[in-house]
Protein backbone atom coordinates (compact mmCIF):
# COMPACT_ATOMS: atom_id res chain seq x y z
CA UNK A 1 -17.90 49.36 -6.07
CA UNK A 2 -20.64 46.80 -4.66
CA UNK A 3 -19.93 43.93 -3.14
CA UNK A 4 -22.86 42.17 -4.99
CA UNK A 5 -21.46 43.39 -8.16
CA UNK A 6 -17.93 40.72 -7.58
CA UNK A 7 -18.75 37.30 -8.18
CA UNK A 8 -15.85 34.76 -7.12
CA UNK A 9 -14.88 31.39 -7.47
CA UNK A 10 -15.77 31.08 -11.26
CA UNK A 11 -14.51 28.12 -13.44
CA UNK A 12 -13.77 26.91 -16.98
CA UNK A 13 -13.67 23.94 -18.32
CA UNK A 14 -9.45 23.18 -19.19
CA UNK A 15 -7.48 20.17 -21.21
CA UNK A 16 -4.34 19.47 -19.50
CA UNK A 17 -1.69 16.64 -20.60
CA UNK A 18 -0.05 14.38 -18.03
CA UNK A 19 3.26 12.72 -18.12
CA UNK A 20 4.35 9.22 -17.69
CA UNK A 21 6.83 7.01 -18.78
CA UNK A 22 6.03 3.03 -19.54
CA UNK A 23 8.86 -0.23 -19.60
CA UNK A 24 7.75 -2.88 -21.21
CA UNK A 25 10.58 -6.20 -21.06
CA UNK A 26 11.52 -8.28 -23.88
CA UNK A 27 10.01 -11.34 -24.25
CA UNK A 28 7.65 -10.97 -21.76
CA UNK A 29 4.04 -12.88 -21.64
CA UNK A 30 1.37 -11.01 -22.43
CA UNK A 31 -0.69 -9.75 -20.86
CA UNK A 32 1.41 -8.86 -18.20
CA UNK A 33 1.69 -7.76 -14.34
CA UNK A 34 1.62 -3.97 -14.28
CA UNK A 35 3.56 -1.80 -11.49
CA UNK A 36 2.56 1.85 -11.27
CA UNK A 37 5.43 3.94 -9.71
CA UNK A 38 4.00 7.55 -8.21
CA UNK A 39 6.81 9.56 -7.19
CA UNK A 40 6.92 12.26 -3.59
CA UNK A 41 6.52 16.16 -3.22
CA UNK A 42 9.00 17.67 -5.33
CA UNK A 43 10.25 14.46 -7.50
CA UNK A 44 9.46 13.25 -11.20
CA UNK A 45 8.27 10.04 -13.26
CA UNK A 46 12.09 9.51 -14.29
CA UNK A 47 13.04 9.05 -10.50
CA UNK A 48 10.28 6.61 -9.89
CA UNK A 49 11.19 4.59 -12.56
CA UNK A 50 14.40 4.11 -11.55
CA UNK A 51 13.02 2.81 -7.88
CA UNK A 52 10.58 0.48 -9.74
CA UNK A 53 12.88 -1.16 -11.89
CA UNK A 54 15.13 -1.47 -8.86
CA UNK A 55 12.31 -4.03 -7.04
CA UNK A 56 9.84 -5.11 -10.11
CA UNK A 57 10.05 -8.59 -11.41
CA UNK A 58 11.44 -9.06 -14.61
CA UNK A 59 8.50 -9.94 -16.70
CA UNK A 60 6.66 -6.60 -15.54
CA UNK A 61 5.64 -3.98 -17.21
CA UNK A 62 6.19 -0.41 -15.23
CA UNK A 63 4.26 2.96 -15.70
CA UNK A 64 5.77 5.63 -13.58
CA UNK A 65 3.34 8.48 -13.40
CA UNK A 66 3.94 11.64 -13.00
CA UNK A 67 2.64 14.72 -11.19
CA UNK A 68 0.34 18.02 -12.74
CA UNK A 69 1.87 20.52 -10.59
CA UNK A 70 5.55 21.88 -11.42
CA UNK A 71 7.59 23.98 -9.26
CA UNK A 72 10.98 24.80 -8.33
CA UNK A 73 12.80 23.26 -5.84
CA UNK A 74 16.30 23.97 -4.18
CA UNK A 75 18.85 21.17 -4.72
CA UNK A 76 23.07 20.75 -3.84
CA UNK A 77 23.43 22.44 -7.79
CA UNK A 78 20.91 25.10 -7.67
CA UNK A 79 16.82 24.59 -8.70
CA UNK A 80 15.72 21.75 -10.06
CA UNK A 81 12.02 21.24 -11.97
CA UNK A 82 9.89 19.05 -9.56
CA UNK A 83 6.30 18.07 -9.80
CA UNK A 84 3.37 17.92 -6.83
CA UNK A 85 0.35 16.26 -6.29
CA UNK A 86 -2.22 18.27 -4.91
CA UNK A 87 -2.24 21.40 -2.33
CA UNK A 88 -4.66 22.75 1.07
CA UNK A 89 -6.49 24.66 -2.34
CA UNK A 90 -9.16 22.42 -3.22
CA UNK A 91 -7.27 18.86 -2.66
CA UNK A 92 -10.53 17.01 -3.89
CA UNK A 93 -9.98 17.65 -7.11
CA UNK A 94 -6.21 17.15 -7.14
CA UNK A 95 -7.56 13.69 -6.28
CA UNK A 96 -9.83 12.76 -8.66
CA UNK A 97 -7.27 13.89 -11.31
CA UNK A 98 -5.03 11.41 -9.78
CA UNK A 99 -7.60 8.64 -9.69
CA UNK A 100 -8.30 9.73 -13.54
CA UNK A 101 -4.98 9.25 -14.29
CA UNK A 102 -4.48 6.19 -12.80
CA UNK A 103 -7.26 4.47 -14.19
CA UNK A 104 -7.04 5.90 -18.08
CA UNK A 105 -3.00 4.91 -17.78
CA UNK A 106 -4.23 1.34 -16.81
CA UNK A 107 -6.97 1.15 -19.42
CA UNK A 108 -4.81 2.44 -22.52
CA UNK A 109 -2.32 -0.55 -21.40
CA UNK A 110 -5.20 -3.09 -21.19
CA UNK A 111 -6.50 -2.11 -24.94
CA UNK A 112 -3.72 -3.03 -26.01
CA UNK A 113 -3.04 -6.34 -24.74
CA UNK A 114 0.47 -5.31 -22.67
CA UNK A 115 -1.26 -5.59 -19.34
CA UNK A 116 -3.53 -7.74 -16.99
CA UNK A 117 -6.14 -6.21 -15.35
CA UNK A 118 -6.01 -8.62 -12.68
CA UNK A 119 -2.63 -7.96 -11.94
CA UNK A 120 -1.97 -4.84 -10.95
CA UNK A 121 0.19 -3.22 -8.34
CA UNK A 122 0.58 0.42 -7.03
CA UNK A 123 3.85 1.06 -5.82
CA UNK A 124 4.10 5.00 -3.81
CA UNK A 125 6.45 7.19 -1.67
CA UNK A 126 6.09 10.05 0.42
CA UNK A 127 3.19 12.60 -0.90
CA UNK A 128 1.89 9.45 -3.09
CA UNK A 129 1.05 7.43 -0.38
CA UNK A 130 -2.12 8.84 1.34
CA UNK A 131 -3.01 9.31 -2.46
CA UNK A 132 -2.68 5.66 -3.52
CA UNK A 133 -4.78 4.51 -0.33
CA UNK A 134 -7.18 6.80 -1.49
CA UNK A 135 -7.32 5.68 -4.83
CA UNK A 136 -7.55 1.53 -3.17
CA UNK A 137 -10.11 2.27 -0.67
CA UNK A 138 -11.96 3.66 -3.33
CA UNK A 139 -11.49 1.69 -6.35
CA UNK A 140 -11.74 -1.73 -4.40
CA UNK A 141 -11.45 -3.96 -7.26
CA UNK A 142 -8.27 -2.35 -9.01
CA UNK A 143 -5.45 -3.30 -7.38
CA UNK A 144 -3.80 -6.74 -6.59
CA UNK A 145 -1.02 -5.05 -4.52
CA UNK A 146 -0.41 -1.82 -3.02
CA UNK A 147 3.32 -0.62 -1.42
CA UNK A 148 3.57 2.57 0.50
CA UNK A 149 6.89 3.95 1.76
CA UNK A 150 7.07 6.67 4.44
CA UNK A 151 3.94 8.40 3.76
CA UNK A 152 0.58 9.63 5.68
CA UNK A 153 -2.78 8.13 5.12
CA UNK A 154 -5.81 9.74 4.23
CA UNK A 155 -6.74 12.66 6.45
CA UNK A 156 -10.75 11.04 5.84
CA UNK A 157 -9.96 7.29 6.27
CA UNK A 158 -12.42 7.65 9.49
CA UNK A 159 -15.04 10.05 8.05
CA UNK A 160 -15.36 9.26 3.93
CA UNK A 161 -18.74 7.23 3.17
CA UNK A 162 -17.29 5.89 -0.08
CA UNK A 163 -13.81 4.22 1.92
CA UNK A 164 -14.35 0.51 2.39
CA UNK A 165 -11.80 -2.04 3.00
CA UNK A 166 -9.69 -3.79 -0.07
CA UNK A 167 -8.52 -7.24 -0.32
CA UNK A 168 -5.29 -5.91 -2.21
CA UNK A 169 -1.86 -7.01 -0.25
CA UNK A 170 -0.46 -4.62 1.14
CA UNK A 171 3.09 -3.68 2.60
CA UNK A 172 3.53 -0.11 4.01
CA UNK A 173 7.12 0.42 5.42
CA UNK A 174 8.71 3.46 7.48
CA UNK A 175 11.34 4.63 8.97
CA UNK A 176 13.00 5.53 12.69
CA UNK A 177 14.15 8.87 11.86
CA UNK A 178 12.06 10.65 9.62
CA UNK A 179 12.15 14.43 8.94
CA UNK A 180 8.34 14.78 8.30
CA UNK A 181 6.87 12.36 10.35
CA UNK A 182 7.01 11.41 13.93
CA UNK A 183 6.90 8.58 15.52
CA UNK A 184 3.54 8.60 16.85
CA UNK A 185 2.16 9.91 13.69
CA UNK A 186 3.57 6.49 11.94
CA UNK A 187 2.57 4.59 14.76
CA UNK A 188 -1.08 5.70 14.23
CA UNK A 189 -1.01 5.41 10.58
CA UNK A 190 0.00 1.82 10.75
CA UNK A 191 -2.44 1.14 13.97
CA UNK A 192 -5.68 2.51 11.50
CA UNK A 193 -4.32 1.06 8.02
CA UNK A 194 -4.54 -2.45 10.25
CA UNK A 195 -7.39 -1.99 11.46
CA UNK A 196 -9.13 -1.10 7.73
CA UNK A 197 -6.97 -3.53 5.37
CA UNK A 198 -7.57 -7.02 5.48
CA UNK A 199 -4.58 -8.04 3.95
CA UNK A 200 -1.46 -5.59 5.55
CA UNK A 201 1.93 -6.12 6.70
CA UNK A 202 4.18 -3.24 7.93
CA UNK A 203 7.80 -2.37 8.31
CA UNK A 204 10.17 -0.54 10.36
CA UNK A 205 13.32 0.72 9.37
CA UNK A 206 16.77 2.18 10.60
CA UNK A 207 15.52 5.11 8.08
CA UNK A 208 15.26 8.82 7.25
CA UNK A 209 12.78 10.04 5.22
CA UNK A 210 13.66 7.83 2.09
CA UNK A 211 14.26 4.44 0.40
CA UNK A 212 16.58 2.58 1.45
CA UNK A 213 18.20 -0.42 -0.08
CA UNK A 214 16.75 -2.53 2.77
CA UNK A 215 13.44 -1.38 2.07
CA UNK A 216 14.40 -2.19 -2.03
CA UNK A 217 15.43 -5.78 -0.88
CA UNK A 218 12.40 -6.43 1.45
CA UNK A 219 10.03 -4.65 -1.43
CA UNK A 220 11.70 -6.85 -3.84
CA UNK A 221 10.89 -9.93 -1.96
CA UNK A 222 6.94 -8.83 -1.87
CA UNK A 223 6.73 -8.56 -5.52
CA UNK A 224 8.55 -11.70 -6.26
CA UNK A 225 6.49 -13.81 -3.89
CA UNK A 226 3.43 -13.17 -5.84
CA UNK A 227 5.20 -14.88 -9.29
CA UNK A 228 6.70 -17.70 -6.91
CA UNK A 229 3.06 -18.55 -5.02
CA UNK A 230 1.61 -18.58 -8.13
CA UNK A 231 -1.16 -15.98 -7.73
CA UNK A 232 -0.37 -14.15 -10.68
């Protein structure tokens, strides 16, 4: 058969649903501070809850998000269902699906009154970080606050036209022992995020790859000091 008779690479057009889970408090104010939670490699929306409600204020309202891509992973009790962000394959799109999600999850809680737009906080771990900074460098007006925990930074921070610097806090914490990441690797992330965020503080841990309840306490503290100042 022909080579020129194989064509490759061809697409359609496909609806998928994605998953998340929403608290909204009693008695809050409306509208309200929003925290999204966006879970690792391998986790789900249920675990990232957990973690948010662990450090969110009390009057906030949570959306934990969760991944498109489901796979089986190895745990103490056998193999578990977890969920992953994007892949090597074609990560661009894996990232404007993200940045979709994000955004339509924000808007459908704006329409209705249970969130402030101007109040809005991204809270990631792990595989979710490099994501999240990809979503604030691009979406520049979004986000009030943004928390990353042990996690990379975008492989294009240098080299994407459409990156420019946010004026969203931001608090990016790691640890001294981490299975994925070296040393140097975090020291370079935190050198460049620096360098491109106006607002940034950083944080190093006695830490594996993981959250720690240090790193609850101290993101805790960040949250809560935006209610106490006043600036939301």
């Amino acid at each position: 058969m022909a080579d020129e008779n194989l064509q490759t690479d061809l697409t359609v057009k496909a609806e998928i649903e994605l998953y998340y889970d929403v608290f909204v408090p009693e008695d809050i104010t409306k509208p309200a501070p929003l925290l999204i939670a966006v879970h690792g490699y391998g986790a789900h929306k249920r675990y990232m809850m957990r973690e948010a409600r662990l450090v969110a204020p009390d009057n906030w309202v949570i959306a934990a998000i969760q991944a498109p891509h489901p796979h089986y992973r190895q745990t103490a009790d056998g193999y578990r269902i977890g969920f992953g962000w994007l892949s090597d394959h074609k990560p661009e799109q894996h990232v404007r699906l993200h940045h979709k999600f994000v955004l339509d999850v924000i808007d459908k809680l704006a329409a209705d009154g249970t969130i402030d737009r101007t109040r809005i906080f991204i809270y990631g771990f792990s595989q979710a970080c490099a994501l999240n900074f990809r979503f604030a460098f691009t979406h520049r007006e979004v986000l009030r606050g943004v928390i990353g925990v042990c996690g990379g930074i975008p492989g294009d921070l240098d080299t994407n036209p459409f990156y420019k610097p946010f004026s969203a806090e931001t608090f990016y914490l790691y640890g001294d022992d981490d299975e994925f990441y070296t040393q140097e690797q975090f020291r370079t992330f935190n050198e460049k995020l620096s360098a491109a965020i106006p607002s940034y503080r950083a944080q190093h841990y006695t830490a594996k790859h993981e959250i720690t309840e240090e790193m609850r306490k101290d993101i805790k503290a960040f949250l809560a000091s935006f209610s106490e100042s006043g600036t939301i």
